[in-house]
Structure formats: C-alpha cells, structure tokens
C-alpha atoms as a PDB file:
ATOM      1  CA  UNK A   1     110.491 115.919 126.328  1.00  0.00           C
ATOM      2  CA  UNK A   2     109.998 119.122 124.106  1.00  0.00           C
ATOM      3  CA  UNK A   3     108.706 119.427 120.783  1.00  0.00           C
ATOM      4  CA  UNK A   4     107.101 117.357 119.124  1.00  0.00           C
ATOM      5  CA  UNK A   5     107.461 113.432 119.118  1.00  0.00           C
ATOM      6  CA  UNK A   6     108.000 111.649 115.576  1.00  0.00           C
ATOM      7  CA  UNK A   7     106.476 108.107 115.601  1.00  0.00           C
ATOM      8  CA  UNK A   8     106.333 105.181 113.043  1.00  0.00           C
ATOM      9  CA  UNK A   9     103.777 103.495 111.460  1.00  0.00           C
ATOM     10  CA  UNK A  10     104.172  99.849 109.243  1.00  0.00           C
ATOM     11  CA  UNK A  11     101.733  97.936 107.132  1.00  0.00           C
ATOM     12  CA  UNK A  12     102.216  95.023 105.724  1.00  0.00           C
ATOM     13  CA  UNK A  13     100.334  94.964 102.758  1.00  0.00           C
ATOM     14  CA  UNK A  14      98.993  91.775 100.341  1.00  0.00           C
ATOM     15  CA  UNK A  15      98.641  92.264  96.796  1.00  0.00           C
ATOM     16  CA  UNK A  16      95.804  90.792  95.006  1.00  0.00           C
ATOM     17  CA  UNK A  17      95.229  90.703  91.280  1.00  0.00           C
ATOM     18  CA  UNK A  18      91.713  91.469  89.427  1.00  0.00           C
ATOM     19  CA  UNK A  19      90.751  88.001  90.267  1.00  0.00           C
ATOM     20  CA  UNK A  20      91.019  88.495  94.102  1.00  0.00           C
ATOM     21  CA  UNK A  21      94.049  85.752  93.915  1.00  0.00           C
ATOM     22  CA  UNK A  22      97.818  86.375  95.209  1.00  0.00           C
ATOM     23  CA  UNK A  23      99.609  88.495  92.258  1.00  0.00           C
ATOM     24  CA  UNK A  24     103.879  89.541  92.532  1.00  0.00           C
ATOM     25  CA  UNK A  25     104.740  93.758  92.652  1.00  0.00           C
ATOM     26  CA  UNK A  26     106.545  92.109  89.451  1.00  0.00           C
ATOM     27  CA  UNK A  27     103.583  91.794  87.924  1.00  0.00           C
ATOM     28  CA  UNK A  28     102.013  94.863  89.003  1.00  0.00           C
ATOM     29  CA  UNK A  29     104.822  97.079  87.825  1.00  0.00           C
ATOM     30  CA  UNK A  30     104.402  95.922  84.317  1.00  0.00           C
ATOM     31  CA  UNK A  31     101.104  96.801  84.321  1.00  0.00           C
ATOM     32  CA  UNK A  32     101.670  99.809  85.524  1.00  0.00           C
ATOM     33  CA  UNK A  33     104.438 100.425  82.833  1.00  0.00           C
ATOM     34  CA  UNK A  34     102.174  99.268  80.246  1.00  0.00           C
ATOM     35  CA  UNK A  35     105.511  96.855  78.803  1.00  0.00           C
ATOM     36  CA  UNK A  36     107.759  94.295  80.577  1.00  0.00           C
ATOM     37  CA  UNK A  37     111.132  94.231  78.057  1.00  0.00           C
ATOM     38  CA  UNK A  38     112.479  96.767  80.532  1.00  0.00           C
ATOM     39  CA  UNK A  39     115.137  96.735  83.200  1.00  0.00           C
ATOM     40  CA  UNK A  40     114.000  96.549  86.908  1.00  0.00           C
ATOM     41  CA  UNK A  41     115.590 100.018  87.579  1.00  0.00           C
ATOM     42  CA  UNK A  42     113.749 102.009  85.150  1.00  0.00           C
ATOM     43  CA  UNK A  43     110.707  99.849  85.553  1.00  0.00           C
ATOM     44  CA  UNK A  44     110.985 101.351  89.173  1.00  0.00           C
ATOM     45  CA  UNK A  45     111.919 104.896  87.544  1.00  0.00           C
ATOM     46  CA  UNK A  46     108.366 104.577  85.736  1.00  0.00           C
ATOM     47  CA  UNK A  47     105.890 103.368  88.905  1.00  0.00           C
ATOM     48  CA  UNK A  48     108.233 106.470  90.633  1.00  0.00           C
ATOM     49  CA  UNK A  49     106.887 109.042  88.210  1.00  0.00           C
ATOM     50  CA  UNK A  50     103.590 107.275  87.467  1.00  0.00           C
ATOM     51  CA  UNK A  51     102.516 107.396  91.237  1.00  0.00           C
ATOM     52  CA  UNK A  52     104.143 110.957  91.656  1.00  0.00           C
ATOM     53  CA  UNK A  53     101.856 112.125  88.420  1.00  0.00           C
ATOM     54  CA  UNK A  54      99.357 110.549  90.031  1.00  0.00           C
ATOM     55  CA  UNK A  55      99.043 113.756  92.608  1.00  0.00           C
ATOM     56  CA  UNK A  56      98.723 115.916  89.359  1.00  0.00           C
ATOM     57  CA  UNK A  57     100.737 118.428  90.992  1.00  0.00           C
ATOM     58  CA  UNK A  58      98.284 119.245  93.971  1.00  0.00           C
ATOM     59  CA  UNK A  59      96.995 117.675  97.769  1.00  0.00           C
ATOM     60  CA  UNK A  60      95.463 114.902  97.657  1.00  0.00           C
ATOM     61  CA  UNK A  61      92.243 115.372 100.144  1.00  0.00           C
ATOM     62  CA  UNK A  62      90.583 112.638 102.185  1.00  0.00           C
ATOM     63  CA  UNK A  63      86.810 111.416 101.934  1.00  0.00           C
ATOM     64  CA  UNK A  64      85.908 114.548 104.250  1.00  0.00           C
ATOM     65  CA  UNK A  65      88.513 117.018 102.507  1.00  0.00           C
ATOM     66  CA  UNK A  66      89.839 117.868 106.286  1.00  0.00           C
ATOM     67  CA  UNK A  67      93.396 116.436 105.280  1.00  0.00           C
ATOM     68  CA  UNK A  68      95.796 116.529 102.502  1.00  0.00           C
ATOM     69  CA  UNK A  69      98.709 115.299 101.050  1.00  0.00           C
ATOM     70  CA  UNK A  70     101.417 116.159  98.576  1.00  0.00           C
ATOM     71  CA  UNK A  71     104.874 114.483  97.346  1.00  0.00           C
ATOM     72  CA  UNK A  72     107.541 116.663  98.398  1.00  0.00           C
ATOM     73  CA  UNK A  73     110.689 114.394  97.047  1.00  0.00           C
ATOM     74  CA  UNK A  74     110.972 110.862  95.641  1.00  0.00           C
ATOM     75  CA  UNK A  75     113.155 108.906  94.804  1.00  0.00           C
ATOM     76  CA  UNK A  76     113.900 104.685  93.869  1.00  0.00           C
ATOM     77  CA  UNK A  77     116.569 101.982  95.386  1.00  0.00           C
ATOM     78  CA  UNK A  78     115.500  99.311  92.738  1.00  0.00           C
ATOM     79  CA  UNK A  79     118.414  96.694  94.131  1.00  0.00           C
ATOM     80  CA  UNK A  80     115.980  96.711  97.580  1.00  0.00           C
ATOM     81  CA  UNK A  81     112.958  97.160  95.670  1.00  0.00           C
ATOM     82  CA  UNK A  82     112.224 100.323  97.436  1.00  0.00           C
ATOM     83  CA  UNK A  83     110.361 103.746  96.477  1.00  0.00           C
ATOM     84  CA  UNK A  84     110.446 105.959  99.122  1.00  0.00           C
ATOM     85  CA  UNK A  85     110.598 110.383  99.537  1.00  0.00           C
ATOM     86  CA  UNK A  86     109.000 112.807 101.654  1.00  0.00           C
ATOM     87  CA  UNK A  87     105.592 113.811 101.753  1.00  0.00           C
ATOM     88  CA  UNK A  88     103.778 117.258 103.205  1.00  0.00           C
ATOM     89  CA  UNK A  89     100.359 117.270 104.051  1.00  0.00           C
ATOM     90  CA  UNK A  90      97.980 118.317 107.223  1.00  0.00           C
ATOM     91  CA  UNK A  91      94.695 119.974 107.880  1.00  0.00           C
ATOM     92  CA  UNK A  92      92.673 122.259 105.154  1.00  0.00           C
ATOM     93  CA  UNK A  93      88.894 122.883 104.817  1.00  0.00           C
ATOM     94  CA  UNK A  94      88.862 125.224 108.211  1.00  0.00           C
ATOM     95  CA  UNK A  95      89.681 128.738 108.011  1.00  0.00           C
ATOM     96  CA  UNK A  96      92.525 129.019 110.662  1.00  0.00           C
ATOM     97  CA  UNK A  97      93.721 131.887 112.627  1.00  0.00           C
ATOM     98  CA  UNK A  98      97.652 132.388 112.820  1.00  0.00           C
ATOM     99  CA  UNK A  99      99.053 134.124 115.906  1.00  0.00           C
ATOM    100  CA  UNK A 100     102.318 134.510 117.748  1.00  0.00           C
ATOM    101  CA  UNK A 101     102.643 132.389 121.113  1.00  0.00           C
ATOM    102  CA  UNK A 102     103.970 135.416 123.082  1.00  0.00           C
ATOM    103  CA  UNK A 103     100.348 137.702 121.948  1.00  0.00           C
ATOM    104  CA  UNK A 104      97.111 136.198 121.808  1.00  0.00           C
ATOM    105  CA  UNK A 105      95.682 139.538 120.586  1.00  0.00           C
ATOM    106  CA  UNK A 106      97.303 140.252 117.595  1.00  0.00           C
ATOM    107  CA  UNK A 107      96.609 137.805 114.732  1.00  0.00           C
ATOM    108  CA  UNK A 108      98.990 137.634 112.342  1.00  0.00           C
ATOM    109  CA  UNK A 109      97.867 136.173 109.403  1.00  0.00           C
ATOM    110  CA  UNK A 110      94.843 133.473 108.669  1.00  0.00           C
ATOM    111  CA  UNK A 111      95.170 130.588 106.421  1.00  0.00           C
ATOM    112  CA  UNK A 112      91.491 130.026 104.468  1.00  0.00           C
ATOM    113  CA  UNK A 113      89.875 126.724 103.626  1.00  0.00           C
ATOM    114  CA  UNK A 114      91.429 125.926 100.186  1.00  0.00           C
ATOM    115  CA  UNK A 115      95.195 125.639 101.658  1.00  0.00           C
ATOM    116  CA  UNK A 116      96.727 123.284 103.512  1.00  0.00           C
ATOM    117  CA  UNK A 117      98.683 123.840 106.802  1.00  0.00           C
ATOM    118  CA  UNK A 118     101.321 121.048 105.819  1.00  0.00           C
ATOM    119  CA  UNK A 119     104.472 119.534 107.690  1.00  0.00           C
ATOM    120  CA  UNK A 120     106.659 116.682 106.096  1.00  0.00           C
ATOM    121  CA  UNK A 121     106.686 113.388 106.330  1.00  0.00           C
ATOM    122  CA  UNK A 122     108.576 110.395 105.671  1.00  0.00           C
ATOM    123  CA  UNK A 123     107.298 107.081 103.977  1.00  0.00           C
ATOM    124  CA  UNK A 124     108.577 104.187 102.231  1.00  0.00           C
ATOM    125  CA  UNK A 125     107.000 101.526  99.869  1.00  0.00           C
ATOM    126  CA  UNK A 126     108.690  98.300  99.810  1.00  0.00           C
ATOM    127  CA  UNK A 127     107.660  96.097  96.762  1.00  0.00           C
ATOM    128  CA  UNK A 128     109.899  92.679  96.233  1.00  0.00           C
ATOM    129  CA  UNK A 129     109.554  92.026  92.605  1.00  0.00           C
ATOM    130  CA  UNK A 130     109.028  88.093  93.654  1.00  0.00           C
ATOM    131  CA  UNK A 131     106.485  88.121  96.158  1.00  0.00           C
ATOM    132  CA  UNK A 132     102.675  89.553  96.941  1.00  0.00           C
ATOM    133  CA  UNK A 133     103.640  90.930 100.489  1.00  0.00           C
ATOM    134  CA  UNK A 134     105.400  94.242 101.098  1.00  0.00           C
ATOM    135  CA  UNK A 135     105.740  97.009 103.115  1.00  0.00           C
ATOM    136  CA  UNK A 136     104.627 101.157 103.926  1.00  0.00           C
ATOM    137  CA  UNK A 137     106.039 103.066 105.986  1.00  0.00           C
ATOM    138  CA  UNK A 138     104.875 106.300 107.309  1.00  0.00           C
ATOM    139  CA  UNK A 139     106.147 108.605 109.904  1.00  0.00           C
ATOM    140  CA  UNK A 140     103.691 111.136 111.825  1.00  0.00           C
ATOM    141  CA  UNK A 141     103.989 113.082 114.644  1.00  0.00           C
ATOM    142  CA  UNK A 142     102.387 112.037 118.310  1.00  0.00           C
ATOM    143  CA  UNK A 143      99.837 114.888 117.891  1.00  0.00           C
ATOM    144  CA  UNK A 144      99.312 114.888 114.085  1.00  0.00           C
ATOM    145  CA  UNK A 145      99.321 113.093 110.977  1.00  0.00           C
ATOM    146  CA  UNK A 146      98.096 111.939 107.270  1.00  0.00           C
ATOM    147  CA  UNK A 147      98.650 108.413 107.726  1.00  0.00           C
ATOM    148  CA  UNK A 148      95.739 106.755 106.934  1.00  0.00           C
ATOM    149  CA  UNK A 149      95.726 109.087 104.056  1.00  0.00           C
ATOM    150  CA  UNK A 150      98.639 108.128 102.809  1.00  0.00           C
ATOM    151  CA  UNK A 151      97.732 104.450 103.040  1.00  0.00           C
ATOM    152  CA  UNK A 152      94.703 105.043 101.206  1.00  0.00           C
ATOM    153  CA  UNK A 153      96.653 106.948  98.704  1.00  0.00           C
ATOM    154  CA  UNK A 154      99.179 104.104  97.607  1.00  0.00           C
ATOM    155  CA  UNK A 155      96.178 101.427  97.825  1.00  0.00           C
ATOM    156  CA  UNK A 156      93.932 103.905  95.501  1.00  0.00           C
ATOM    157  CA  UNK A 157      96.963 104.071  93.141  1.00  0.00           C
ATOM    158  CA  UNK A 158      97.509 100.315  93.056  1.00  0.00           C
ATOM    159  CA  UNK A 159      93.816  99.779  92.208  1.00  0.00           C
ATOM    160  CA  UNK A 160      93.730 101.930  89.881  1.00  0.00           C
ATOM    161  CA  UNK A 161      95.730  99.202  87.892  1.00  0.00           C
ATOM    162  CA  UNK A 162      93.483  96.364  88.592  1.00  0.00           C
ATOM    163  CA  UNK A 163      95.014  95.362  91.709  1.00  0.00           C
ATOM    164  CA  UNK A 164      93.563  95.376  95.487  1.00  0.00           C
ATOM    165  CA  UNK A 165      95.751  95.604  98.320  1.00  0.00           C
ATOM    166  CA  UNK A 166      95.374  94.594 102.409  1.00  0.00           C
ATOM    167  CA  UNK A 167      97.223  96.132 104.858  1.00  0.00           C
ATOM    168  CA  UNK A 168      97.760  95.152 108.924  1.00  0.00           C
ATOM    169  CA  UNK A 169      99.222  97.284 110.875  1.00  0.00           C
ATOM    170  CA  UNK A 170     102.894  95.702 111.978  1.00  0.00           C
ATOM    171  CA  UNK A 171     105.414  96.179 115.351  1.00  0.00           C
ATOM    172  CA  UNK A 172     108.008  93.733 115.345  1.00  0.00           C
ATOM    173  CA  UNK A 173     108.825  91.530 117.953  1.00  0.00           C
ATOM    174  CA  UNK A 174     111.673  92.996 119.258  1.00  0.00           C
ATOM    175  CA  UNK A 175     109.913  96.015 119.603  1.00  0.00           C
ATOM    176  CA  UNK A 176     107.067  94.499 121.381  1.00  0.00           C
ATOM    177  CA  UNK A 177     108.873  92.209 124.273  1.00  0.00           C
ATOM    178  CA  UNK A 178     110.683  95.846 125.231  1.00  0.00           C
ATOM    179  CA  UNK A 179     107.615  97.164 125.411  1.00  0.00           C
ATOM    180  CA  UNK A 180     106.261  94.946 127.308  1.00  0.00           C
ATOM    181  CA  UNK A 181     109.190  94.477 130.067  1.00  0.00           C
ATOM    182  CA  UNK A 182     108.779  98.259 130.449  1.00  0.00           C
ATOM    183  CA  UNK A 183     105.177  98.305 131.049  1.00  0.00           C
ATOM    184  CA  UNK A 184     102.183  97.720 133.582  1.00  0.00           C
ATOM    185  CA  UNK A 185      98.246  96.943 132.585  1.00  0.00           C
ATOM    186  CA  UNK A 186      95.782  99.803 134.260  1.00  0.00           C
ATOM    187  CA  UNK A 187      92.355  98.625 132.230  1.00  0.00           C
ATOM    188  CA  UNK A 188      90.628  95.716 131.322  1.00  0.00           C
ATOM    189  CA  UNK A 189      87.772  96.320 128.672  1.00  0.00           C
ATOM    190  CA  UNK A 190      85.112  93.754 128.033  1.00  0.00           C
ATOM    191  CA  UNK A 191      82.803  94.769 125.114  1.00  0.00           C
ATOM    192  CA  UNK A 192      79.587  93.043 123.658  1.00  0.00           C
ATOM    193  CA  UNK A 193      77.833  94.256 120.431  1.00  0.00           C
ATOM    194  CA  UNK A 194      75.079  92.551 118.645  1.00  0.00           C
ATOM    195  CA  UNK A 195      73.034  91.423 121.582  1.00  0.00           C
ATOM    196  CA  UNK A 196      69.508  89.755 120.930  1.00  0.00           C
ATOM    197  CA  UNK A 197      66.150  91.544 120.835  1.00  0.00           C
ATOM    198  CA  UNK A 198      65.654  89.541 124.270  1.00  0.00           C
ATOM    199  CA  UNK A 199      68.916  90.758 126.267  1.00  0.00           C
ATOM    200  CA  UNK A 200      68.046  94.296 124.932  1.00  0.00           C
ATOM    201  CA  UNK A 201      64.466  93.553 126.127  1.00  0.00           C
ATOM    202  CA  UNK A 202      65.852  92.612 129.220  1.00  0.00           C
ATOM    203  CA  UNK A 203      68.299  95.335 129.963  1.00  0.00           C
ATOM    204  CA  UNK A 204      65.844  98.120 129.728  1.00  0.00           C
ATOM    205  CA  UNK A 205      62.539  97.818 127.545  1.00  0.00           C
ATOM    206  CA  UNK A 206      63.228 100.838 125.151  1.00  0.00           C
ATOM    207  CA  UNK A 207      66.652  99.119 124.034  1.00  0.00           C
ATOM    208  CA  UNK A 208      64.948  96.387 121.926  1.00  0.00           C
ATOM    209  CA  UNK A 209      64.976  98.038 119.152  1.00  0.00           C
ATOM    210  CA  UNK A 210      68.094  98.907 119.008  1.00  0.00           C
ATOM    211  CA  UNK A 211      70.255  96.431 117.047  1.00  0.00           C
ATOM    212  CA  UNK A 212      73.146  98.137 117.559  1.00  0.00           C
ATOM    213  CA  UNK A 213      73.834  98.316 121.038  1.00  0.00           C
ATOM    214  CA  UNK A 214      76.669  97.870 122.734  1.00  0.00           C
ATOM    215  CA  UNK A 215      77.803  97.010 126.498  1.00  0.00           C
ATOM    216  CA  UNK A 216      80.763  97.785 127.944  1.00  0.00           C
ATOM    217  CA  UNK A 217      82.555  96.906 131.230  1.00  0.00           C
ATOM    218  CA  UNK A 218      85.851  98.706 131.532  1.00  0.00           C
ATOM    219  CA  UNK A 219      87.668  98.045 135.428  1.00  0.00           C
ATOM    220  CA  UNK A 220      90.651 100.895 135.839  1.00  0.00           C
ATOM    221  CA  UNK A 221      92.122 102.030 138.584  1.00  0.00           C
ATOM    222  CA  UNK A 222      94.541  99.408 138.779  1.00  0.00           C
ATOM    223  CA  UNK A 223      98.144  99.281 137.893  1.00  0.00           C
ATOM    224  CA  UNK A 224      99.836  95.569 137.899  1.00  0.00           C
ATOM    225  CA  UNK A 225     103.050  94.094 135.987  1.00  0.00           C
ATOM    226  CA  UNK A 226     101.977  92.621 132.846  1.00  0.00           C
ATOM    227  CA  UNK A 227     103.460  89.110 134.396  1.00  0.00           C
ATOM    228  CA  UNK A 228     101.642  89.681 137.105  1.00  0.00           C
ATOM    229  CA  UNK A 229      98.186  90.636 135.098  1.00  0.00           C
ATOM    230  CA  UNK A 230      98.295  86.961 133.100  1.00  0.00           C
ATOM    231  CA  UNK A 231      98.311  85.185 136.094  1.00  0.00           C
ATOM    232  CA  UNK A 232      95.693  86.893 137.728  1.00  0.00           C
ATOM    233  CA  UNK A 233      93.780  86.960 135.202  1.00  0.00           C
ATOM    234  CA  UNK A 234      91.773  83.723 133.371  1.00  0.00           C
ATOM    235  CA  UNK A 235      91.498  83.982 129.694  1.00  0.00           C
ATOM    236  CA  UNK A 236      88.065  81.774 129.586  1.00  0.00           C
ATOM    237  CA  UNK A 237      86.528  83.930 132.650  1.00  0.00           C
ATOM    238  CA  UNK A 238      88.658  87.235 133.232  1.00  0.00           C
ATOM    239  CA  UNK A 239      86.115  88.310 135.294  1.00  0.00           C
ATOM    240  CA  UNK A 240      84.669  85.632 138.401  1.00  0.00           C
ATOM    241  CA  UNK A 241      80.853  87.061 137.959  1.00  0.00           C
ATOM    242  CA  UNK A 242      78.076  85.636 135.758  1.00  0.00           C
ATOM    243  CA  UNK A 243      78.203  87.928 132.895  1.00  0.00           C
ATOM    244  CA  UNK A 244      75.380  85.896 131.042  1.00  0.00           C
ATOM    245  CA  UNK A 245      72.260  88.548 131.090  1.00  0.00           C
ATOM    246  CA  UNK A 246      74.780  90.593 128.895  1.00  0.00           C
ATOM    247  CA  UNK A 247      75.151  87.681 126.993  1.00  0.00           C
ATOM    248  CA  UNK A 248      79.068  86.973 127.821  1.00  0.00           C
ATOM    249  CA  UNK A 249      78.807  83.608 129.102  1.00  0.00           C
ATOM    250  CA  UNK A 250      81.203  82.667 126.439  1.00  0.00           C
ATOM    251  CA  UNK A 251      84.925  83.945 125.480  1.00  0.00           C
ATOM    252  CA  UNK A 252      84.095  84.069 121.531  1.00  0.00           C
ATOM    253  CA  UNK A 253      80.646  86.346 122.573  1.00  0.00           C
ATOM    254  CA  UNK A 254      82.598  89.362 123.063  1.00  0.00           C
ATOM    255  CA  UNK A 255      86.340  91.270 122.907  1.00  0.00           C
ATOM    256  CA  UNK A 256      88.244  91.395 126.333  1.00  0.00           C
ATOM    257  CA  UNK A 257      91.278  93.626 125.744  1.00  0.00           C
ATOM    258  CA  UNK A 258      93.552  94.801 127.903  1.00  0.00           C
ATOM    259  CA  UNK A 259      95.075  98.189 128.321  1.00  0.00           C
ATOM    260  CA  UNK A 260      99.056  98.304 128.458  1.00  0.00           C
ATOM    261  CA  UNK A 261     100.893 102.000 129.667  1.00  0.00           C
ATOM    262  CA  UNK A 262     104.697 102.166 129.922  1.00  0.00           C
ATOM    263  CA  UNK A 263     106.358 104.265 131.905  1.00  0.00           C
ATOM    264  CA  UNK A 264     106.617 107.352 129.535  1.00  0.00           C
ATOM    265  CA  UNK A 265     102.826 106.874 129.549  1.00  0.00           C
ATOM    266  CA  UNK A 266     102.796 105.661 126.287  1.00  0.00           C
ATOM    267  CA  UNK A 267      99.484 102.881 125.262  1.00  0.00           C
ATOM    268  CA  UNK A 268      99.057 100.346 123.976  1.00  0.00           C
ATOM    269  CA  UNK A 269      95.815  97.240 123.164  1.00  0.00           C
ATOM    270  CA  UNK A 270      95.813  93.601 123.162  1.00  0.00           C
ATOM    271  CA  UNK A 271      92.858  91.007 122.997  1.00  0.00           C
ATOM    272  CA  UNK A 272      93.322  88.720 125.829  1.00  0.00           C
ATOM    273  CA  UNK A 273      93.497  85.594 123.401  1.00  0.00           C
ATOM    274  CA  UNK A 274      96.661  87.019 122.013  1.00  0.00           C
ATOM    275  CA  UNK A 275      98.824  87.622 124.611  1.00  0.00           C
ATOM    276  CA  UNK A 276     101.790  88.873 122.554  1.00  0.00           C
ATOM    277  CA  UNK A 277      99.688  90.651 119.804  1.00  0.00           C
ATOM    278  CA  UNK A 278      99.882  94.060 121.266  1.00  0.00           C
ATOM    279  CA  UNK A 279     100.553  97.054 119.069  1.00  0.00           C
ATOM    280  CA  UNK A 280     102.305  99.910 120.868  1.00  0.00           C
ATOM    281  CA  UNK A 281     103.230 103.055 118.882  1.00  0.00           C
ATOM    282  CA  UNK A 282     106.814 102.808 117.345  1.00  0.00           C
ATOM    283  CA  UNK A 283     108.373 105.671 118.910  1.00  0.00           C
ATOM    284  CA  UNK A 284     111.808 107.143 116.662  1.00  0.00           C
ATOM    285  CA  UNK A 285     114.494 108.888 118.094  1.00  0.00           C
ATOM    286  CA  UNK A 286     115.158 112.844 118.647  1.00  0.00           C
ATOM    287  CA  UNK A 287     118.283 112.154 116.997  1.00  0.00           C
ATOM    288  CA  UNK A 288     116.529 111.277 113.411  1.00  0.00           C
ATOM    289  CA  UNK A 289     114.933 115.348 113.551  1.00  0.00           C
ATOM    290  CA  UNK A 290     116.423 117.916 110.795  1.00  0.00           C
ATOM    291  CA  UNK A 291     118.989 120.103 113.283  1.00  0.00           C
ATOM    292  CA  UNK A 292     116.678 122.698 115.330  1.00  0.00           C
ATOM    293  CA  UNK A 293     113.421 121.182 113.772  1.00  0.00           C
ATOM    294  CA  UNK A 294     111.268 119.005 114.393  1.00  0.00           C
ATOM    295  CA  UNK A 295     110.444 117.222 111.330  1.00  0.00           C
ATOM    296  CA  UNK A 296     112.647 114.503 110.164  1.00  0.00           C
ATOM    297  CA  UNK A 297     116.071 114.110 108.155  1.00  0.00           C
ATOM    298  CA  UNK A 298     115.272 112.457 104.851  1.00  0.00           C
ATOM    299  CA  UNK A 299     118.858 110.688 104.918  1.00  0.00           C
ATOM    300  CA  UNK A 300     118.992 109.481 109.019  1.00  0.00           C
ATOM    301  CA  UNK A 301     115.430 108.185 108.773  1.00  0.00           C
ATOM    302  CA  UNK A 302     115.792 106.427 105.176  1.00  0.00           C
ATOM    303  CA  UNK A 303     118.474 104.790 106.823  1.00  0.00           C
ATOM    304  CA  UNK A 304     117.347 104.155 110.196  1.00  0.00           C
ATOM    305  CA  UNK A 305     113.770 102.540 108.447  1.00  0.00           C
ATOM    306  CA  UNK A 306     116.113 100.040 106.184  1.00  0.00           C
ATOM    307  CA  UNK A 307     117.511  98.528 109.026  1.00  0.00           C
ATOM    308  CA  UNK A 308     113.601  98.062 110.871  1.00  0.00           C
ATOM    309  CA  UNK A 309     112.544  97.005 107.282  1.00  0.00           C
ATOM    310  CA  UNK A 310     115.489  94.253 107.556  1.00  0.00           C
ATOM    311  CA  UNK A 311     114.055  92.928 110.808  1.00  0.00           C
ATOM    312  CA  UNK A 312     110.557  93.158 109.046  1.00  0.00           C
ATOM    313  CA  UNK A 313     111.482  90.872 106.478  1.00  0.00           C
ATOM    314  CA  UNK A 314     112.999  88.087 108.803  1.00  0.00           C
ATOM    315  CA  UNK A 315     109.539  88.242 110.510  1.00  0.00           C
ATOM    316  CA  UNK A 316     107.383  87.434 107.935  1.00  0.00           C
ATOM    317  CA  UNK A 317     109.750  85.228 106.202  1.00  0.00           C
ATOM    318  CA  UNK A 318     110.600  86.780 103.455  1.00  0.00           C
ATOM    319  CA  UNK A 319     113.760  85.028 100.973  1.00  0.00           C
ATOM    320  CA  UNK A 320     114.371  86.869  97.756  1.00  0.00           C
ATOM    321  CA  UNK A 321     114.140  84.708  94.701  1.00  0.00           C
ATOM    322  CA  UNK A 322     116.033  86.398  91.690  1.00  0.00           C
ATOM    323  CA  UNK A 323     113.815  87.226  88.865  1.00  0.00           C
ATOM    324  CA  UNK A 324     115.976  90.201  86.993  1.00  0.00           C
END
C-alpha cells in the first residue's frame, strides 16, 4: 500500500479524586469550571476552552523537548459526553534539512530546532458525566506519532485539578478474534529479570553485581497457526528443558509472550497466561484520508471513532445513568 498508514490508538482511562478514590468526569468538570449551577453543554463549552487555553497558544513539548503538540480545532458533543478536534504536532529540537525527493543535492530549505515539523491528528476524549471510566482516542501514523504525548497531555491537564488518571491501552474484541483468525505465531520470548546474586554468580562471575540483569530466550524461525501454537505449546512449561539455573522453574518467575504476525505483516504481543489479551495495532481505513492526502478527514473519522467508541462501551459495561 502507498502512503502512509493511519492507525488507532484507545485508552481507557480511570479517574481518581485527590484522595486516590473513584471520582465521576461530573465531578471533575465542576471543578474545573470552578461552579456547578450550569448546564452540561456549556459546562462542556468551559473544560473545551479551559483545556484548549491550557496550550497557551503554543506546542506543547515532551520531557526530552523532541516532540510537540498543538490544538488545531475543537469542538464538544455534550449529549455523548464527548470533546474531541484535531491536533498537529511532530518532531522539533533537531535542525532538519528539507530537500526535494527527485534531487538529493539541492536543499531547499532547513527547519531549525525551535519549530516543529507537524502533521494532524485526530483524538477524542470521552467523559460520561456518571461514571470514573472513559475514553482517548488518538490517531497516528504507522511511522510517526505524538501519542503518548497527547496522553500525557490530557492526564497533566486533569491533574492539574486535583485529579489522577490511569490509562490501559484497549482493542476490542471484535477486533482481536479477526486478528487472530488472520494470523500465525513466529516467536516465543521467555524473559527473566531480577535474578539472585547466586544465579548471577553462577552464570558468569562478573554478573553478580549486577542487579539488574536480565535473560532472555527468544525461539524464531517458526511460523505456526495460532490454534495450532496453543496446543503445542504448555502454558506451565512452554519449553520441555530445565530452565531452573536461570531461575525459571516456575511460570510466575518470568514473562513468556508470544509473538503474533498477520498476513500484512502486521505484530502483535500476548503473555501466554492470557491467551486472548493480545493487542494488535488498530489499523483505519484509506477511505477515512482527506482526498489526495494522507492525513485524516475530521468528519469520516469523528464518525467512524463513535461507532468503535459504541462497541467500547458495551465492553466495559458501561449504562448511562441520567444526572442532567
């Protein structure tokens, strides 16, 4: 396929109030709008501008100020307790060279450390007024992206409220099982850390002190169903050796995880004790790009992400409770 491949990424996040327990977006929005005798539309309308004033204007850099993001658009759906826009951001902090594909002599311009060489991207905050669990959504591309940026954005504007927020990392089942029927298993990983002065010792004498070592035995080479893989394989001994010098004599010592590919090549993880948790990359459709581009329609992918955000809510069992 040419050009560039946009891709999905969901959290599920869990809001948490100042005293680490479960608190509503409810009650986080009122804090945020410093009142609570106001409507649930412009109570959204305030977080809206409060988290877009919250860029003052500018990127946003990471820790390492090698990224940055900025709010292109935004906008509210208050009925489905959504906040969503578009976003551009990319690499700064590295002077870069610009040049034409057809000349790789003549440079044509170069972009210095303070700016940003941004592209947009999607995302979407759901927040349901009754509950502590939502979702963000961010699109990236296959070869770039600001998403873990992004994340750390909305959690860094949530706390600065007085609230804390988790986030996993979500595919939803549907998702998944095609995956998986589409897919084979080339690598099994088995990986100890935090082995004993003593196996260290015994390895090799100048690993002893070395608290952090690791071992790893990775077998590739191999390409099987993933049917066939689970029944080859034993989930209390995946491997018929002793494995007890590297101290994996027992299945809670280390991580086994297996390596999924389907056949577009595309990867994905699982730890052998969770057979369905496997997390591929959520691959979106050509169709969803701005004609002749390659960055995404705000109105196709707003509406392609409400229906995934439908079958998001049926997974972790959401039911809306009215609450004005």
């Amino acid at each position: 396929m040419k050009g560039y491949t946009l891709k999905l990424n969901i959290y599920t996040i869990a809001l948490k109030d100042g005293e680490r327990k479960d608190a509503t977006f409810h009650s986080l929005h009122r804090v945020i709008a410093g009142r609570d005798d106001m409507s649930k539309t412009d109570m959204f309308s305030l977080v809206k501008e409060k988290f877009l004033k919250s860029f003052s204007d500018k990127f946003v850099l990471n820790y390492n100020k090698t990224k940055g993001i900025a709010i292109k658009e935004i906008s509210t759906i208050p009925t489905k307790n959504i906040i969503d826009g578009m976003m551009i951001g990319g690499l700064t902090g590295i002077e870069q060279d610009v040049y034409n594909t057809s000349s790789s002599d003549e440079k044509q311009d170069t972009i210095a450390k303070d700016e940003v060489t941004a592209l947009p991207y999607y995302f979407k905050i759901w927040m349901p007024y009754d509950s502590s669990v939502g979702v963000v959504m961010v699109q990236s591309y296959t070869e770039t992206g600001v998403v873990s940026l992004a994340l750390d954005k909305i959690k860094h504007f949530f706390k600065s409220y007085g609230f804390s927020v988790g986030s996993n990392p979500f595919v939803d089942k549907e998702y998944k099982e095609r995956f998986k029927k589409r897919s084979i298993v080339d690598k099994l990983i088995l990986t100890k850390t935090h082995l004993s002065s003593e196996a260290r010792c015994a390895l090799n004498q100048m690993f002893t002190n070395f608290e952090g070592l690791k071992v790893e035995i990775k077998i590739s080479g191999f390409n099987v169903s993933i049917d066939e893989f689970w029944k080859q394989v034993d989930n209390e001994n995946p491997l018929d050796i002793d494995l007890a010098d590297f101290e994996m004599n027992k299945k809670e010592n280390y991580d086994i995880i297996a390596t999924y590919k389907d056949l577009s090549g595309k990867q994905s993880q699982a730890r052998l004790s969770k057979k369905l948790d496997i997390m591929p990359t959520i691959i979106l459709d050509s169709t969803l790009k701005e004609p002749g581009k390659e960055y995404p329609n705000y109105t196709k992918i707003h509406t392609h992400t409400n229906s995934i955000l439908t079958k998001v809510k049926q997974e972790i069992g959401y039911e809306a409770i009215d609450v004005g």
